[in-house]
N, C-alpha and C. Protein backbone atom coordinates (compact mmCIF):
# COMPACT_ATOMS: atom_id res chain seq x y z
N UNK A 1 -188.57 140.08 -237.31
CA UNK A 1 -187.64 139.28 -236.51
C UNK A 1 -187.91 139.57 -235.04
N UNK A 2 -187.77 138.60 -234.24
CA UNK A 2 -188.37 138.85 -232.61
C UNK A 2 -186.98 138.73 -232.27
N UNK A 3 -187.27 139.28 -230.56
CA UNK A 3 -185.83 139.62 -229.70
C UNK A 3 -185.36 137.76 -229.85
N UNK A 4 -185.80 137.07 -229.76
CA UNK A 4 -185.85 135.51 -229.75
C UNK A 4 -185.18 134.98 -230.88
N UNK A 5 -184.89 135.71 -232.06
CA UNK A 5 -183.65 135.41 -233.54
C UNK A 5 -182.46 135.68 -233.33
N UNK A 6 -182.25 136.60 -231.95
CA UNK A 6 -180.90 136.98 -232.20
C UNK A 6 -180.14 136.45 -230.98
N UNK A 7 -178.90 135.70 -231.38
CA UNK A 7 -178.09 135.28 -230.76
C UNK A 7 -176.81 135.71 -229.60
N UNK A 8 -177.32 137.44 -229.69
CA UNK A 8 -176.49 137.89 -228.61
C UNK A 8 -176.86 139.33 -228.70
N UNK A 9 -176.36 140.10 -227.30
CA UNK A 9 -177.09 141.19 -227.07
C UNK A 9 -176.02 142.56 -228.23
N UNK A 10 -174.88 141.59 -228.48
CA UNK A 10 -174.06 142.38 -229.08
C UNK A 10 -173.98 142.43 -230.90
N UNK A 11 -173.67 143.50 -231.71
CA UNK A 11 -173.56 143.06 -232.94
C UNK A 11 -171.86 142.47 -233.02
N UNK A 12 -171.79 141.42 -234.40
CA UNK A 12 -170.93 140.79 -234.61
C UNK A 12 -169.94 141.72 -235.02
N UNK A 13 -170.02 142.66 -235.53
CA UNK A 13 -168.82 143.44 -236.40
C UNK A 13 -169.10 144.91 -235.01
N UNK A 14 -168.43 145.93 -235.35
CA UNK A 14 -167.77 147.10 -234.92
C UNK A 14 -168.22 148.46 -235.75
N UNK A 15 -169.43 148.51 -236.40
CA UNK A 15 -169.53 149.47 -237.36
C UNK A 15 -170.25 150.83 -236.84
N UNK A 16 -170.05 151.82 -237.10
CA UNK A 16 -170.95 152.96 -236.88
C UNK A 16 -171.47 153.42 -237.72
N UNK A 17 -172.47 154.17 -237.36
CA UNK A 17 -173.36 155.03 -238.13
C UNK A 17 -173.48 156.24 -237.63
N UNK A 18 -172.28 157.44 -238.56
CA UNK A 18 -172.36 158.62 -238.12
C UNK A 18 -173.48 159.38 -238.00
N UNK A 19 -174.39 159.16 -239.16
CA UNK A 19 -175.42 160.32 -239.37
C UNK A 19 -176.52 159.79 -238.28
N UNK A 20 -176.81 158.73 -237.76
CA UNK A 20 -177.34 158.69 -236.52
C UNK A 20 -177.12 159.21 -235.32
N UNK A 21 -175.32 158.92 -235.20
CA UNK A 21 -175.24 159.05 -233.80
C UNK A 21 -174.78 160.65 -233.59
N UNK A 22 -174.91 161.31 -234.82
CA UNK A 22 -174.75 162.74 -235.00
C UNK A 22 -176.21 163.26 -234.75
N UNK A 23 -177.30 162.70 -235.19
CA UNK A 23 -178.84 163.31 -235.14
C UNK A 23 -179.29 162.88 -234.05
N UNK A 24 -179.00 161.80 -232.92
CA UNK A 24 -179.55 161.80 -231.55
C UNK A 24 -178.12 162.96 -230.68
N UNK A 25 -176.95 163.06 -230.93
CA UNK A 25 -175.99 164.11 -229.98
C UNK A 25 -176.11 164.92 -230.38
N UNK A 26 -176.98 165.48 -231.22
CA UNK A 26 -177.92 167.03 -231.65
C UNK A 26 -179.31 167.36 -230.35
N UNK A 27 -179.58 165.82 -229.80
CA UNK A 27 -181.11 166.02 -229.67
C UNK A 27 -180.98 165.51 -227.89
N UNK A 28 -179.43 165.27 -227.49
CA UNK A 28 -179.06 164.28 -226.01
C UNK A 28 -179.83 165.36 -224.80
N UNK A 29 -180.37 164.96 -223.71
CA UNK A 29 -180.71 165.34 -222.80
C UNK A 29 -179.84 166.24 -221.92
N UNK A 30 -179.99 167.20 -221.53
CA UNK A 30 -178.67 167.99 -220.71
C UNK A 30 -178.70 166.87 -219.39
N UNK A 31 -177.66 167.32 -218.75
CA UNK A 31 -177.22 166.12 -217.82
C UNK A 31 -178.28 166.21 -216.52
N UNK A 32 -178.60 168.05 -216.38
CA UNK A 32 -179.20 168.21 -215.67
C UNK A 32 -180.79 167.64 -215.38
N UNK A 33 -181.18 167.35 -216.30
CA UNK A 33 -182.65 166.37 -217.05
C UNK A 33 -182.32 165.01 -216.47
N UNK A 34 -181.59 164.55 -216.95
CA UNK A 34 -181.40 162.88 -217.53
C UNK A 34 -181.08 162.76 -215.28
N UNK A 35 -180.59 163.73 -214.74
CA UNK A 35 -180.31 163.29 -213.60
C UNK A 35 -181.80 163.83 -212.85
N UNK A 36 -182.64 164.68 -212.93
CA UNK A 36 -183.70 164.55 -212.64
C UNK A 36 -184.66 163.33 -212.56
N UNK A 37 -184.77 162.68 -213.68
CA UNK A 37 -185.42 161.65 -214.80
C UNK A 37 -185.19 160.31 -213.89
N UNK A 38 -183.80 160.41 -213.77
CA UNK A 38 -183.47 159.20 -212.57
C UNK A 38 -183.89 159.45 -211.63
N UNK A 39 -183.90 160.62 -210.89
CA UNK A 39 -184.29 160.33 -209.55
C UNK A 39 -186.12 159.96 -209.82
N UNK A 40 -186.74 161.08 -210.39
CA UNK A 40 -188.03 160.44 -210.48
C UNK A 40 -188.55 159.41 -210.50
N UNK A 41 -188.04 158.58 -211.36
CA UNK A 41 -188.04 157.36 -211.85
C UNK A 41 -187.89 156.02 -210.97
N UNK A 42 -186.74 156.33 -210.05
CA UNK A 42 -186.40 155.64 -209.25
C UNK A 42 -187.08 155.89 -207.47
N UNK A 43 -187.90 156.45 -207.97
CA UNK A 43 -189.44 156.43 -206.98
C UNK A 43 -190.36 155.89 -206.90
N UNK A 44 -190.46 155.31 -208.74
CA UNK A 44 -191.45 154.33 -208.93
C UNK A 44 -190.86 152.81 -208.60
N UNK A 45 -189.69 152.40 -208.03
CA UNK A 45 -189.31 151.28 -208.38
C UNK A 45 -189.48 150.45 -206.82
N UNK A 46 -190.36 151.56 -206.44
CA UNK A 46 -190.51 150.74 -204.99
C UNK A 46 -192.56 150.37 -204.92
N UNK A 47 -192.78 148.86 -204.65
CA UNK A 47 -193.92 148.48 -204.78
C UNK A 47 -194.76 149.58 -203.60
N UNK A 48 -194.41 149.97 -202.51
CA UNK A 48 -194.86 150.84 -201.70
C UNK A 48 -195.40 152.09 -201.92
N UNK A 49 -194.71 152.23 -202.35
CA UNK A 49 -194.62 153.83 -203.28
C UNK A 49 -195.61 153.80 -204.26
N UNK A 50 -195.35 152.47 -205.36
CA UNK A 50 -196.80 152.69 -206.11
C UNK A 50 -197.98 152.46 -205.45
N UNK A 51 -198.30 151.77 -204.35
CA UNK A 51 -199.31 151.40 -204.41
C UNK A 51 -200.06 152.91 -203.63
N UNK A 52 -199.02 153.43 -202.96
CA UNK A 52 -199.62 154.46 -202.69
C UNK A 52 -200.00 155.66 -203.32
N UNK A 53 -198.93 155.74 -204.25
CA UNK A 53 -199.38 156.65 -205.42
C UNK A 53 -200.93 156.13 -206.59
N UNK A 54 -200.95 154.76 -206.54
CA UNK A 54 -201.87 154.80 -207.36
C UNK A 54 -203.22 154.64 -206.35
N UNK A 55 -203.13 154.75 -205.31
CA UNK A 55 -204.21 155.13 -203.78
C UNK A 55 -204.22 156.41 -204.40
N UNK A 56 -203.80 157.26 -204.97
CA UNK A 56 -203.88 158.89 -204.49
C UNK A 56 -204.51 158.78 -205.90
N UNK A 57 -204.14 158.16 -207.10
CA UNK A 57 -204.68 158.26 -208.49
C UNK A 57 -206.28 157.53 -208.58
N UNK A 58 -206.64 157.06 -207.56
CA UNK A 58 -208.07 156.92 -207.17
C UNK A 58 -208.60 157.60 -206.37
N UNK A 59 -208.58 158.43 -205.68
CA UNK A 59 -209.10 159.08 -204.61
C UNK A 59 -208.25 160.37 -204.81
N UNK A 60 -208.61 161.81 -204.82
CA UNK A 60 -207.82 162.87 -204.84
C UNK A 60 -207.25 163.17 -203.68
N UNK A 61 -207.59 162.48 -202.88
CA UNK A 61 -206.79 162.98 -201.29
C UNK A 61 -207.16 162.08 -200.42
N UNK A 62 -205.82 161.66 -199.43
CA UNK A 62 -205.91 160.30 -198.54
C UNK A 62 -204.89 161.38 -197.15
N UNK A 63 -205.68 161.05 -195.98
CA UNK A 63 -204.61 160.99 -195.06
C UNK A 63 -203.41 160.41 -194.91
N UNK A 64 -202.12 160.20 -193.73
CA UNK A 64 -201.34 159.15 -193.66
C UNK A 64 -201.82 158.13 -192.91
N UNK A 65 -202.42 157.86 -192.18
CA UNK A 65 -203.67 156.80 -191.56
C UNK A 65 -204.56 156.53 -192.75
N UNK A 66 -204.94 156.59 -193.64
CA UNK A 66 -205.77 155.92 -194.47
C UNK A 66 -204.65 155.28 -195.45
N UNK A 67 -203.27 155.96 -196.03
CA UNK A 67 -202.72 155.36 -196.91
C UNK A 67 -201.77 154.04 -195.66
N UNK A 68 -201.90 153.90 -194.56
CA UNK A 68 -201.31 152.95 -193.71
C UNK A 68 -202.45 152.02 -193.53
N UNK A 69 -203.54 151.98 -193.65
CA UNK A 69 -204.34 151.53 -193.84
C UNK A 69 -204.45 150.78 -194.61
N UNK A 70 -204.43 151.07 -196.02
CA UNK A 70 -204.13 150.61 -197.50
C UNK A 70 -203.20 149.75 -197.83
N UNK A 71 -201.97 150.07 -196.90
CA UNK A 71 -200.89 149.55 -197.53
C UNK A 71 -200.76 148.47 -196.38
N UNK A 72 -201.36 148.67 -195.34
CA UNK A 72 -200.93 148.05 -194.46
C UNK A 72 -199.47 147.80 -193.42
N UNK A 73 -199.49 148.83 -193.53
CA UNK A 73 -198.01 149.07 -192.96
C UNK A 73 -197.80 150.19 -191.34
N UNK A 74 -197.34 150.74 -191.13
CA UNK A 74 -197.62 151.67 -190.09
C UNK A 74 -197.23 152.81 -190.49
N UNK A 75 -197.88 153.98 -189.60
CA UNK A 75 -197.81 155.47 -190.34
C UNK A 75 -196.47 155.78 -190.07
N UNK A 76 -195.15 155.50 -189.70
CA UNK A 76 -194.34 155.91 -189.83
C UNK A 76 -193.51 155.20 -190.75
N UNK A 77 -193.84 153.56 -191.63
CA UNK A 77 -193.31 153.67 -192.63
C UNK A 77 -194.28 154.31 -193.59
N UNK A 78 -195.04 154.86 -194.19
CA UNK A 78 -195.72 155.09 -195.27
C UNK A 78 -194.81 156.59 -194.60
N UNK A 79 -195.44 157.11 -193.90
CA UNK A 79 -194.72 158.79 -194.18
C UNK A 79 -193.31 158.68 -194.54
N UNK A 80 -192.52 157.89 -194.03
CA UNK A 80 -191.46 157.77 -194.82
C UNK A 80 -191.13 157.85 -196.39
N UNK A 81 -191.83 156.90 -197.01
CA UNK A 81 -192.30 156.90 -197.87
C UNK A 81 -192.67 158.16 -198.96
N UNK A 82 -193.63 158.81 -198.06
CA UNK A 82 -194.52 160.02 -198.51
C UNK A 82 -193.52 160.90 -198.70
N UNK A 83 -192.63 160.65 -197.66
CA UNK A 83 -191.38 162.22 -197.63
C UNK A 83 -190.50 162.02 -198.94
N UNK A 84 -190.37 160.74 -198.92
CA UNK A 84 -189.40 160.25 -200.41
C UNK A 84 -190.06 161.11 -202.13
N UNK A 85 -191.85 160.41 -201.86
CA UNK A 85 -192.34 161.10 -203.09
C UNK A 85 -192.23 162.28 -202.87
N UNK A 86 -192.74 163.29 -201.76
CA UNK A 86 -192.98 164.52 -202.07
C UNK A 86 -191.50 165.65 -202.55
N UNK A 87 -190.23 164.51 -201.67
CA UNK A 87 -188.98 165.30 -202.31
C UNK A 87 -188.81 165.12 -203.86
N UNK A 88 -189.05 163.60 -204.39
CA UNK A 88 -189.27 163.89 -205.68
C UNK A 88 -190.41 164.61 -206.85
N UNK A 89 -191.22 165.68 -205.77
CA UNK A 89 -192.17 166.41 -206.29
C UNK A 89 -193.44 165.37 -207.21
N UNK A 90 -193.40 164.50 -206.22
CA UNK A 90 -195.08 163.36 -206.93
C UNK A 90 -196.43 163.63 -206.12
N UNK A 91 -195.86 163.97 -204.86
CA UNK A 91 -196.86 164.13 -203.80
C UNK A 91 -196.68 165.46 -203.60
N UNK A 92 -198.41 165.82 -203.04
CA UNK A 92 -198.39 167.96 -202.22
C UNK A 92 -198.75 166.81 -201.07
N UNK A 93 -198.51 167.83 -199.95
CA UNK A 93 -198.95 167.67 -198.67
C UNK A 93 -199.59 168.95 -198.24
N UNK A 94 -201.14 168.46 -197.34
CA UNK A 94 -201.52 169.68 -196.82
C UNK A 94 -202.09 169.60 -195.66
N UNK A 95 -201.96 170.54 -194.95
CA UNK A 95 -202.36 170.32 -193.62
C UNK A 95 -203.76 170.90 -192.77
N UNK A 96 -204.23 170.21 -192.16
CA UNK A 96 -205.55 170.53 -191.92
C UNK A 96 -205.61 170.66 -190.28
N UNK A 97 -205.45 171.34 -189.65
CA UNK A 97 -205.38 171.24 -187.80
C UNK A 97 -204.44 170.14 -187.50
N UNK A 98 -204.82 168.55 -187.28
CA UNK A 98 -203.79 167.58 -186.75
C UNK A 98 -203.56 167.20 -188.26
N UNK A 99 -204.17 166.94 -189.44
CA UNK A 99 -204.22 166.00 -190.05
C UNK A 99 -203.39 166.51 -191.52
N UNK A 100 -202.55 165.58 -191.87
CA UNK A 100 -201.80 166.11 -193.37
C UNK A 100 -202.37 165.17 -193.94
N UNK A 101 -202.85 165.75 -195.05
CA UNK A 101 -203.56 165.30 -196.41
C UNK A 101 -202.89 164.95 -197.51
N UNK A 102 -202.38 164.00 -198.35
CA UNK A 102 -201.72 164.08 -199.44
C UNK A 102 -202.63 163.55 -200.67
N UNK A 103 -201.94 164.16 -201.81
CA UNK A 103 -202.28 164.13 -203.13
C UNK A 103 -201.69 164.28 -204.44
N UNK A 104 -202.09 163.88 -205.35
CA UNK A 104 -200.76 163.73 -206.35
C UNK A 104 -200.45 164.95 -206.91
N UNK A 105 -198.96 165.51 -207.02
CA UNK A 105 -198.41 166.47 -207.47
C UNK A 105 -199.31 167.30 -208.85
N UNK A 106 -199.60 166.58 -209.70
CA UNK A 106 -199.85 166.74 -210.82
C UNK A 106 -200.42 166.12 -211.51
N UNK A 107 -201.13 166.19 -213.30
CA UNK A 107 -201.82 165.37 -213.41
C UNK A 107 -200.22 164.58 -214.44
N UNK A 108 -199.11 164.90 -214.45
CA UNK A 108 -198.31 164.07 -215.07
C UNK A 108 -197.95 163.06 -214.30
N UNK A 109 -198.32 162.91 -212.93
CA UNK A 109 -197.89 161.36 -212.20
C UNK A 109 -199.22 160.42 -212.79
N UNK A 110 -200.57 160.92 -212.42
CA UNK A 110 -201.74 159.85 -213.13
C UNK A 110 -201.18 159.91 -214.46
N UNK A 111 -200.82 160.52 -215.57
CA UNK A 111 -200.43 159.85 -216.48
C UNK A 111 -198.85 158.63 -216.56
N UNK A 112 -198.09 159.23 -215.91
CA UNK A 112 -197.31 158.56 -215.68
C UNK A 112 -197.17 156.88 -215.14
N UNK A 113 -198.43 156.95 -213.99
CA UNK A 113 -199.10 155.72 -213.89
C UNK A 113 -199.51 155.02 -214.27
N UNK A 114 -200.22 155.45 -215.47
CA UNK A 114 -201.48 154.96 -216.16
C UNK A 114 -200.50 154.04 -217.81
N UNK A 115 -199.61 155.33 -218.42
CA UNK A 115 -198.51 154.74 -219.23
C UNK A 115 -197.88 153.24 -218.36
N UNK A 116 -197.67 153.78 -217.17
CA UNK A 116 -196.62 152.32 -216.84
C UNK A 116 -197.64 151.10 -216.50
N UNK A 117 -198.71 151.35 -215.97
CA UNK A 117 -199.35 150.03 -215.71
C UNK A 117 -199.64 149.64 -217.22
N UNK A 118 -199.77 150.43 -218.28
CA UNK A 118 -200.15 149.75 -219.32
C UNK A 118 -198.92 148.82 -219.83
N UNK A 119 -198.07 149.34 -219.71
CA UNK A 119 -196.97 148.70 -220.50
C UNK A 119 -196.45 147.26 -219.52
N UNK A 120 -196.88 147.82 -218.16
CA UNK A 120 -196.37 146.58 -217.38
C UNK A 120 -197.69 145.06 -218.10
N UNK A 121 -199.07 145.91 -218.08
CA UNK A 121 -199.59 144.67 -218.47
C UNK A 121 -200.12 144.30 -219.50
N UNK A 122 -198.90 144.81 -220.79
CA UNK A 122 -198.83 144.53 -222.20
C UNK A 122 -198.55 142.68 -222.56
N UNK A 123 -197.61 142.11 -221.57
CA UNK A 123 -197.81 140.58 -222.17
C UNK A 123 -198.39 139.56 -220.65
């Protein structure tokens, strides 16, 4: 049956299913997670942000003049930007005499990337 059979987002009747909703509130996220999860998350929801993050998932290290470059924007919005990811721990920053270098936190943001572009260009 496709999402396209069913006639509303709601079921018709009122019924539960204890032994389910007992085996996922065995398994629920502490609050402290699930509020992490959001903020992360809600880092990716800016086109800026990805494009710069997936700049960094091609290249291991970009200045802020090369990712303003890229994005086309000016280095004081992209560092803006940059300051947003690196508080949500996606971006390191490093510094070289004048020049800060950034790069992706970890290799769970390239995966993280790599999962979402797939799914974005599943249909």
């Amino acid at each position: 049956m496709s999402k396209e059979d069913f006639s509303a987002d709601v079921c018709s009747i009122n019924e539960i299913d204890p032994e389910a909703v007992a085996f996922v509130q065995e398994r629920v996220l502490p609050d402290r997670t699930v509020e992490r999860l959001s903020r992360l998350f809600s880092a990716f929801a800016d086109p800026t942000r990805l494009r710069i993050l997936h700049a960094l998932n091609v290249i291991d290290e970009l200045c802020v003049c090369d990712l303003a470059a890229l994005s086309e924007l000016s280095v004081s919005a992209v560092s803006h930007q940059l300051r947003l990811l690196r508080d949500r721990e996606l971006v390191h920053a490093r510094r070289d005499g004048r020049m800060v270098y950034y790069s992706l936190a970890d290799e769970h943001v390239s995966q993280l990337m790599a999962i979402g572009a797939e799914h974005a260009n599943e249909r």
